[in-house]
C-alpha atoms as a PDB file:
ATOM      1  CA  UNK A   1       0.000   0.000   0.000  1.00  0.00           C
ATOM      2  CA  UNK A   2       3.010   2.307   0.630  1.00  0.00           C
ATOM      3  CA  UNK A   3       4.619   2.830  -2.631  1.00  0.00           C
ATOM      4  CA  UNK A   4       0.754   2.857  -4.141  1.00  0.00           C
ATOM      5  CA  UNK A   5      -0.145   5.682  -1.990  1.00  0.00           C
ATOM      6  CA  UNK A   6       3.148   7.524  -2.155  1.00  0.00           C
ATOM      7  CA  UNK A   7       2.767   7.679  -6.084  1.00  0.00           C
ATOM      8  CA  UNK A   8      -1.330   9.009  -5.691  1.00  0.00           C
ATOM      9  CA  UNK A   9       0.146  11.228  -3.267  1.00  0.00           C
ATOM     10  CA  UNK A  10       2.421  12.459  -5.396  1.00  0.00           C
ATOM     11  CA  UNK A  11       0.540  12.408  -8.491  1.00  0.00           C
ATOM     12  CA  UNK A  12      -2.499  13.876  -6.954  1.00  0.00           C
ATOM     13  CA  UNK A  13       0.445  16.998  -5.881  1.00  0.00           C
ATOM     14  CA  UNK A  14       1.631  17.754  -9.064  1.00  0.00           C
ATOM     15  CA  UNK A  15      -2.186  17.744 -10.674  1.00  0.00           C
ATOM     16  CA  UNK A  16      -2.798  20.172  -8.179  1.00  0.00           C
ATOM     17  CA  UNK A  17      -0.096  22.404  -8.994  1.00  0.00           C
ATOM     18  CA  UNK A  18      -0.177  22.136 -12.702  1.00  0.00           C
ATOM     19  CA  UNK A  19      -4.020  22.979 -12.487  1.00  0.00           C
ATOM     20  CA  UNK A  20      -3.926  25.862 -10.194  1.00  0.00           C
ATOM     21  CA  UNK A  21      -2.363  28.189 -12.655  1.00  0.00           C
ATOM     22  CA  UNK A  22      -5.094  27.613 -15.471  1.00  0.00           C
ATOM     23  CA  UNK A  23      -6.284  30.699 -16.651  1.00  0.00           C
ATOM     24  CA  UNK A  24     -10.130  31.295 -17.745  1.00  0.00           C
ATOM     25  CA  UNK A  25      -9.653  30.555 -21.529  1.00  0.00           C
ATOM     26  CA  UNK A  26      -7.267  27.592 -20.372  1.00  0.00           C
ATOM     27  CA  UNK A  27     -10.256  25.774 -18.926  1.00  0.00           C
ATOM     28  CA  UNK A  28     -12.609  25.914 -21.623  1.00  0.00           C
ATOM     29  CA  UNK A  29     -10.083  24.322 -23.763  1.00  0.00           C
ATOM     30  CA  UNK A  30     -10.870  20.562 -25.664  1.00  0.00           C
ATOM     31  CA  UNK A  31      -9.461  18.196 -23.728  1.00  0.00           C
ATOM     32  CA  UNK A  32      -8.138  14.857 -25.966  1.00  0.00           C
ATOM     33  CA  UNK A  33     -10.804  13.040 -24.144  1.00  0.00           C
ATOM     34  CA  UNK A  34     -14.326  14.570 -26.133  1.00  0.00           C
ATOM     35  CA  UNK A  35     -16.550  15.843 -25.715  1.00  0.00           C
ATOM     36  CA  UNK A  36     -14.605  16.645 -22.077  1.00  0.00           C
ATOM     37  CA  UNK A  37     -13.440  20.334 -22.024  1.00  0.00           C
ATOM     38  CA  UNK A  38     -10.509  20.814 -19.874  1.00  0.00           C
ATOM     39  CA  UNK A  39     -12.476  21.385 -16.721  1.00  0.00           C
ATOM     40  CA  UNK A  40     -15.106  18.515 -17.672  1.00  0.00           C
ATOM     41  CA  UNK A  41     -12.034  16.268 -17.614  1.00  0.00           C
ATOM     42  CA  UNK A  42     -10.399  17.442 -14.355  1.00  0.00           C
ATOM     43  CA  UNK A  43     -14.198  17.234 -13.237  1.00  0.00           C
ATOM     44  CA  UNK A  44     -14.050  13.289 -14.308  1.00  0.00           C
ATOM     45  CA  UNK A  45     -10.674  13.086 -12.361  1.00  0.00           C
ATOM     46  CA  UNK A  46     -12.319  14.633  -8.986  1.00  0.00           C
ATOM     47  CA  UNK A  47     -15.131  12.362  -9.317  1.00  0.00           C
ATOM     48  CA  UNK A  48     -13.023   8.839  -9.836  1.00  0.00           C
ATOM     49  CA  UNK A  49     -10.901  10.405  -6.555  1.00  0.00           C
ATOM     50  CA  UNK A  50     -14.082  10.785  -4.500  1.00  0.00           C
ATOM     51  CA  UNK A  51     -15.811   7.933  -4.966  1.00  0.00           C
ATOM     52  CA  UNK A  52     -13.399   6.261  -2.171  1.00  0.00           C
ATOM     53  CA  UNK A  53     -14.259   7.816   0.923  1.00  0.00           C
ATOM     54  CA  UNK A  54     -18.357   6.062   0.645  1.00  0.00           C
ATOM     55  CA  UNK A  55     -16.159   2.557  -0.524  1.00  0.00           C
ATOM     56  CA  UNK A  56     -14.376   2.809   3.147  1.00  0.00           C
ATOM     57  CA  UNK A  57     -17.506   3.866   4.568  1.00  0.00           C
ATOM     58  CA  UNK A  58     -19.437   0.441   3.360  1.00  0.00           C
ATOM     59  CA  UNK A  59     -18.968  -2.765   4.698  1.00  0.00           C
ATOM     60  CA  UNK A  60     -16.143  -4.679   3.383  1.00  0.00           C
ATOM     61  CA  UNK A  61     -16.230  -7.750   1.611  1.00  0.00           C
ATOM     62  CA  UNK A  62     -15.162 -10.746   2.524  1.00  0.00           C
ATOM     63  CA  UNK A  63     -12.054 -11.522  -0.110  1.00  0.00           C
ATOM     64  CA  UNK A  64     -10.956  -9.331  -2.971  1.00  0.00           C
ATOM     65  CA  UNK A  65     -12.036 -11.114  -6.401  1.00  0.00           C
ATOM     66  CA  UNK A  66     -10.658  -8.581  -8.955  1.00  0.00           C
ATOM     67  CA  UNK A  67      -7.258  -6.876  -9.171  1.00  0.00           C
ATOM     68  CA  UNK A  68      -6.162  -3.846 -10.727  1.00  0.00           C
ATOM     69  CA  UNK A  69      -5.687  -5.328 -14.178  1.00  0.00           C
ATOM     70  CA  UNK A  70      -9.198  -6.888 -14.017  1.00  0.00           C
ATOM     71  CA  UNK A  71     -10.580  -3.655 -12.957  1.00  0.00           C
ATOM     72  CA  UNK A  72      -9.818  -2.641 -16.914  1.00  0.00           C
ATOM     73  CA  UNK A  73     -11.343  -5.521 -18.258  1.00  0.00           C
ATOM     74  CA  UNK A  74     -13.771  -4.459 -21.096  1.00  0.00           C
ATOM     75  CA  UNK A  75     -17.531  -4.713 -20.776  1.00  0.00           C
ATOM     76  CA  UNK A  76     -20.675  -3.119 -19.052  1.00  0.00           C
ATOM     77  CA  UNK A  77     -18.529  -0.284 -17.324  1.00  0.00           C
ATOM     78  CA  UNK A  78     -17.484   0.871 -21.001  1.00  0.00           C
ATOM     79  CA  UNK A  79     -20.434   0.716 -22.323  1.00  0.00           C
ATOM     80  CA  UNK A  80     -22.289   3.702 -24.540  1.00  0.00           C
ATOM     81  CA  UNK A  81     -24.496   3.858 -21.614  1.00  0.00           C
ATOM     82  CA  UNK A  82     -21.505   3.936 -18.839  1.00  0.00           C
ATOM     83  CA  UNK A  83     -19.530   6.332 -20.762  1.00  0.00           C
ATOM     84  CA  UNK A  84     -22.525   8.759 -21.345  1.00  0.00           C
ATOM     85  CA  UNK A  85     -22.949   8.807 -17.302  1.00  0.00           C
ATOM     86  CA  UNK A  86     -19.228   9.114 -16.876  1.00  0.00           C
ATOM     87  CA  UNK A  87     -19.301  12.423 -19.208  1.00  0.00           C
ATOM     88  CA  UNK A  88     -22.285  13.398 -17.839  1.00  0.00           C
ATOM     89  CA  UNK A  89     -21.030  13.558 -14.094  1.00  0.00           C
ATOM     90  CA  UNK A  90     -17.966  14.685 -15.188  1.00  0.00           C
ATOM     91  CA  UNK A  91     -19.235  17.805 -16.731  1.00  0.00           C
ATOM     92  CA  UNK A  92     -21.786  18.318 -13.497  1.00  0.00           C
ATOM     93  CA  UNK A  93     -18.222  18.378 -11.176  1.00  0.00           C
ATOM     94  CA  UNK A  94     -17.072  20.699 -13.356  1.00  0.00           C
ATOM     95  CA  UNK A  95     -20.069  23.522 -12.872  1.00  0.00           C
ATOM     96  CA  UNK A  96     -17.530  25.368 -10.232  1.00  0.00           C
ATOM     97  CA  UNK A  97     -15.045  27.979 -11.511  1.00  0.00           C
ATOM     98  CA  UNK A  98     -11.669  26.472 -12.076  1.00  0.00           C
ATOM     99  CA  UNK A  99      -9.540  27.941  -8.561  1.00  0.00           C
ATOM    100  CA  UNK A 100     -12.637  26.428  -6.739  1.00  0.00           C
ATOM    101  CA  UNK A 101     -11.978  22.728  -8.488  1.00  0.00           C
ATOM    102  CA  UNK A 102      -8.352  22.931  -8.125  1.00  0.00           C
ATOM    103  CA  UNK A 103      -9.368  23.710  -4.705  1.00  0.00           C
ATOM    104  CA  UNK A 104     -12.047  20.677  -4.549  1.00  0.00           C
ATOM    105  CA  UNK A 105      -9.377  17.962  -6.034  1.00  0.00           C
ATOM    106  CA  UNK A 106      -6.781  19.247  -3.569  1.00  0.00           C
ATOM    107  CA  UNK A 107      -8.620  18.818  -0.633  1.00  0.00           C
ATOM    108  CA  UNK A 108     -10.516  15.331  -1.488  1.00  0.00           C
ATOM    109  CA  UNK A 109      -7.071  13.779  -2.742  1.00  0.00           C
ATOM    110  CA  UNK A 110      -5.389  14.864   0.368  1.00  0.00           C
ATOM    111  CA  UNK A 111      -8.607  13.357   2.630  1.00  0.00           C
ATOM    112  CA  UNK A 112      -8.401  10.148   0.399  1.00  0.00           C
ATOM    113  CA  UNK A 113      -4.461   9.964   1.427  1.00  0.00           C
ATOM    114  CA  UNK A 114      -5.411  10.394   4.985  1.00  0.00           C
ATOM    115  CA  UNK A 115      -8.590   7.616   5.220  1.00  0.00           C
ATOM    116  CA  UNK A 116      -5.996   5.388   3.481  1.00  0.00           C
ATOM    117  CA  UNK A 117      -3.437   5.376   5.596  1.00  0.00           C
ATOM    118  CA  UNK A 118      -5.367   4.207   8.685  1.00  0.00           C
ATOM    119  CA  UNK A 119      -6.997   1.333   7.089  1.00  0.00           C
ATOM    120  CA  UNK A 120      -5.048  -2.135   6.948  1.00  0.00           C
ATOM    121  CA  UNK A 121      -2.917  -3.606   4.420  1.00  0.00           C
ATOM    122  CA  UNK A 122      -5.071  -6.032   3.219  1.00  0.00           C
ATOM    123  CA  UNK A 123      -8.552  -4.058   3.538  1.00  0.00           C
ATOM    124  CA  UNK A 124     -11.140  -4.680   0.698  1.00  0.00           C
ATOM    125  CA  UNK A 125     -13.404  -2.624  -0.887  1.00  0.00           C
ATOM    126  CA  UNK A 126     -16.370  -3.122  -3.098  1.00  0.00           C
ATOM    127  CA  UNK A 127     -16.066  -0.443  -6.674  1.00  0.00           C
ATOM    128  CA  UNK A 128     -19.088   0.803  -8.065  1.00  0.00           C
ATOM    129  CA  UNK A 129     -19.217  -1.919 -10.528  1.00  0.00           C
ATOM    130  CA  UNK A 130     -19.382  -4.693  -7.837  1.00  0.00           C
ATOM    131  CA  UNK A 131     -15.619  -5.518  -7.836  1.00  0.00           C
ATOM    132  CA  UNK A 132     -14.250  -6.562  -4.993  1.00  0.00           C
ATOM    133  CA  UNK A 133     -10.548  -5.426  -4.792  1.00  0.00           C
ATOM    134  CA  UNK A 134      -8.116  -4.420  -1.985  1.00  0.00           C
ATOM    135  CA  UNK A 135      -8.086  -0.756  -0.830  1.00  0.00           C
ATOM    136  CA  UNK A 136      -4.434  -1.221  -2.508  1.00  0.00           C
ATOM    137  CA  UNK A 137      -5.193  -2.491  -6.038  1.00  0.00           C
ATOM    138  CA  UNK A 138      -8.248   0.387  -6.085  1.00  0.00           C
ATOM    139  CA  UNK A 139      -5.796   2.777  -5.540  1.00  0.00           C
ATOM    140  CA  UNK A 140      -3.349   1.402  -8.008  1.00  0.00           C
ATOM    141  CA  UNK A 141      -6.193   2.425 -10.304  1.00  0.00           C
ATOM    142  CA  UNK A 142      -6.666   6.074  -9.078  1.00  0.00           C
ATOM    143  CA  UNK A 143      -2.845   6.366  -9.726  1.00  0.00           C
ATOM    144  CA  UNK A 144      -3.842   5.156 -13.583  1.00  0.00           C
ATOM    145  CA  UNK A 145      -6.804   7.990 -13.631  1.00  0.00           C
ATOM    146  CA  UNK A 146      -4.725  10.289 -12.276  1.00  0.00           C
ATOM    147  CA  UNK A 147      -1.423  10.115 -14.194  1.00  0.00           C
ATOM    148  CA  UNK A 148      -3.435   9.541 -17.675  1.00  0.00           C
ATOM    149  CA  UNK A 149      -5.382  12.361 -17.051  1.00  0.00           C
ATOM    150  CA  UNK A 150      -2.836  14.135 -16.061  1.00  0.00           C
ATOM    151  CA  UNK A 151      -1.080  13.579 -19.620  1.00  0.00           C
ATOM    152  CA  UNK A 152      -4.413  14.659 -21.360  1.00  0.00           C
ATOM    153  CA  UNK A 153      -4.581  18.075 -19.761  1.00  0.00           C
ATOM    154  CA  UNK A 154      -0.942  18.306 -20.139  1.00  0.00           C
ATOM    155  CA  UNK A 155      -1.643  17.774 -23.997  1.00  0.00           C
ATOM    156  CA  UNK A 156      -4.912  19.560 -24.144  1.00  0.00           C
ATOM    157  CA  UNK A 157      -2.770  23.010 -22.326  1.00  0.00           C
ATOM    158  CA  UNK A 158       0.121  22.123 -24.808  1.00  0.00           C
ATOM    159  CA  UNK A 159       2.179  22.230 -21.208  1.00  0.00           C
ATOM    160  CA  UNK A 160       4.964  19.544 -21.106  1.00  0.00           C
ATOM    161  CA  UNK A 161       3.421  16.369 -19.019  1.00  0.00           C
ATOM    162  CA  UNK A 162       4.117  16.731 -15.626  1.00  0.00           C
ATOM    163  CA  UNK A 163       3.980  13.185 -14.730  1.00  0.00           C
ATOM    164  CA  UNK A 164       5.766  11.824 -11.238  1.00  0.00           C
ATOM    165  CA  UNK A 165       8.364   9.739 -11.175  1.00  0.00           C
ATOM    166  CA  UNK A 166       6.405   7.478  -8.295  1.00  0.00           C
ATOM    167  CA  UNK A 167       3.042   7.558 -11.009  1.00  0.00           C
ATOM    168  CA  UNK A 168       5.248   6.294 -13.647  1.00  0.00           C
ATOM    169  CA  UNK A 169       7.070   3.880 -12.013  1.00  0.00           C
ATOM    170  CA  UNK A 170       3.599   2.482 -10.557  1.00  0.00           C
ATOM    171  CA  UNK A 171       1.527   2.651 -13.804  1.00  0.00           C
ATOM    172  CA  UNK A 172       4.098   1.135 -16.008  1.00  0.00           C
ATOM    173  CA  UNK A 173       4.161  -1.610 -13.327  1.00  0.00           C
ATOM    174  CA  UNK A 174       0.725  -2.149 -13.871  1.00  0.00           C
ATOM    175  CA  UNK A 175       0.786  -2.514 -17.228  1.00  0.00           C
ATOM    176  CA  UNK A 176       4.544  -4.866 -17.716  1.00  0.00           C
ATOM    177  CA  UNK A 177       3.103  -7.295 -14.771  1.00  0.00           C
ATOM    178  CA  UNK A 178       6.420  -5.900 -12.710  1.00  0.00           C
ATOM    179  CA  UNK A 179       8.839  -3.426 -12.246  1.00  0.00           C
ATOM    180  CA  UNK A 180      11.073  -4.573 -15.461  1.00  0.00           C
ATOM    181  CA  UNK A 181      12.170  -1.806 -18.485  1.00  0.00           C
ATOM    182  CA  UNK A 182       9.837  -0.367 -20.724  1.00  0.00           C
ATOM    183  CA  UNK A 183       9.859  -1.789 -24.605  1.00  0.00           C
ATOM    184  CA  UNK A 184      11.703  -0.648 -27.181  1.00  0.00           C
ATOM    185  CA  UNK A 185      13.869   1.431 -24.653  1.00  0.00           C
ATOM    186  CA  UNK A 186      11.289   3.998 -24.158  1.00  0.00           C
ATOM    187  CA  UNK A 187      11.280   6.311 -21.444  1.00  0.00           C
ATOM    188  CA  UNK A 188       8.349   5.784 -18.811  1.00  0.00           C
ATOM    189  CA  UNK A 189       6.741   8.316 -19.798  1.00  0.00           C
ATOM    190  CA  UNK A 190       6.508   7.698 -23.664  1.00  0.00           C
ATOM    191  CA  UNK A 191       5.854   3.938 -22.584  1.00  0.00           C
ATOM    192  CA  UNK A 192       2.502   5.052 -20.933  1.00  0.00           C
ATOM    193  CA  UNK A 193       1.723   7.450 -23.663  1.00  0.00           C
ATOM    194  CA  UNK A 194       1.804   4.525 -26.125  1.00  0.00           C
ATOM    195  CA  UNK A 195       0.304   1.846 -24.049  1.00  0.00           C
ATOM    196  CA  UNK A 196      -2.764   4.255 -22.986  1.00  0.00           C
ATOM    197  CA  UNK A 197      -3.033   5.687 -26.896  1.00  0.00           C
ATOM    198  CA  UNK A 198      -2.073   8.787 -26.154  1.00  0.00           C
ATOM    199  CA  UNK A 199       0.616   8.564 -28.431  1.00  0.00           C
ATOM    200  CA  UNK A 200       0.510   6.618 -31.684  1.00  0.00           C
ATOM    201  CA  UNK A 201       2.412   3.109 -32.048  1.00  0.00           C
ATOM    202  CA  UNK A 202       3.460   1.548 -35.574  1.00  0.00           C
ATOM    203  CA  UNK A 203       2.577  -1.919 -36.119  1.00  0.00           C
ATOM    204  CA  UNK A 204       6.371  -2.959 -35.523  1.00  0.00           C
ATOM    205  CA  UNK A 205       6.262  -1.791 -31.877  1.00  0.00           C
ATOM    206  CA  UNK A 206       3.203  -2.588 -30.876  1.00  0.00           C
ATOM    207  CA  UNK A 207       4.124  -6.112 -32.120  1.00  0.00           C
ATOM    208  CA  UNK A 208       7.063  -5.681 -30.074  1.00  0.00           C
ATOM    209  CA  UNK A 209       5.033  -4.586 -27.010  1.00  0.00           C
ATOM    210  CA  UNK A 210       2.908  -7.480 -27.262  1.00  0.00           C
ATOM    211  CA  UNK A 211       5.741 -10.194 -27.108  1.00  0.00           C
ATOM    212  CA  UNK A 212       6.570  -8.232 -24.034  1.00  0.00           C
ATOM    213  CA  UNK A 213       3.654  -9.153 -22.399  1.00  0.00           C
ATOM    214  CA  UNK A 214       1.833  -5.798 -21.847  1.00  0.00           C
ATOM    215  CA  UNK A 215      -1.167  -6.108 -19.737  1.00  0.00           C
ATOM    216  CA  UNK A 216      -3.065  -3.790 -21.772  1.00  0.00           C
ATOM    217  CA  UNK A 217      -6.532  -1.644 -20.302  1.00  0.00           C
ATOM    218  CA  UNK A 218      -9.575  -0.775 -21.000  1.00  0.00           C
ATOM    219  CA  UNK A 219      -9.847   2.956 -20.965  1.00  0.00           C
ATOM    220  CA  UNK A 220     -12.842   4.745 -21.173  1.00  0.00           C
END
């Protein structure tokens, strides 16, 4: 849970920071995520952070059944119906002026780090699609939402991405099954740019990915 948290706690820090000095025509920008402006998508990102405060609230289950990989699997939760609700919310979140979301992510990132850290290693929570996961794999998959996310407003501000070192480390873990190199000899941060489709891969490397045993997601 350590390192997991450490790299949301960092991630969630530098989101914060790169957000806060949006101006007003900033916000309204397209985000690479349509029909998400910038603030709908930072909106999205507050909402898939909050959601874990009323998981720790609920009863746990009795054994985790999913992990963070499985949490991607494609089906119902990436559905045309699923996604119209996730832009939907999204958008709702981001009715408040932009200070007062950088304001609202700051505050229910750092309250998520703080519930966190005084449950148990091996709590388990129950996601919104029924998964049941530990607290630790959940938040493996806030540290996806908010690193990839964090490379979309990047783009969508044409600002260099400020992805952590702590996110990268623990996304590209996610997605190589371990802590090994990335493919090809990319850096960490092209890696998840390419493995997310943020950044365009030729049939040779993504041939080359694949006999590396990527563990690839299901992004919404």
């Amino acid at each position: 849970m350590h390192d997991v948290l450490a790299a949301f706690e960092a991630e969630s820090a530098a989101l914060s920071d790169a957000m806060s000095t949006v101006d007003d025509a900033g916000w309204a920008r397209p985000s690479p995520c349509p029909p998400w402006s910038v603030a709908g998508l930072f909106g999205h990102v507050i909402v898939t952070v909050d959601r874990v405060p009323g998981m720790l609230r609920a009863d746990a289950p009795p054994a985790a059944t999913v992990d963070a990989t499985g949490y991607y699997r494609p089906g119902e939760r990436f559905s045309a119906a699923t996604n119209a609700t996730r832009i939907a919310v999204g958008e709702d979140r981001a009715a408040l002026p932009g200070p007062s979301l950088v304001t609202e992510f700051t505050t229910i990132s750092g309250y998520v780090v703080r519930l966190c850290r005084q449950e148990s290693a091996g709590r388990v929570v129950r996601t919104r699609h029924g998964d049941a996961m530990t607290l630790t794999d959940f938040m493996l998959t806030r540290v996806v939402e908010v690193a990839v996310h964090g490379i979309d407003l990047a783009a969508a501000l044409d600002r260099p991405a400020w992805t952590t070192p702590e996110a990268a480390s623990a996304v590209s873990g996610l997605l190589l099954g371990g802590d090994g190199p990335a493919p090809l000899g990319w850096d960490r941060l092209t890696f998840l740019r390419k493995a997310t489709g943020r950044a365009r891969m030729t049939e040779g490397e993504r041939d080359a990915v694949a006999r590396g045993g990527i563990r690839w997601l299901a992004l919404g």
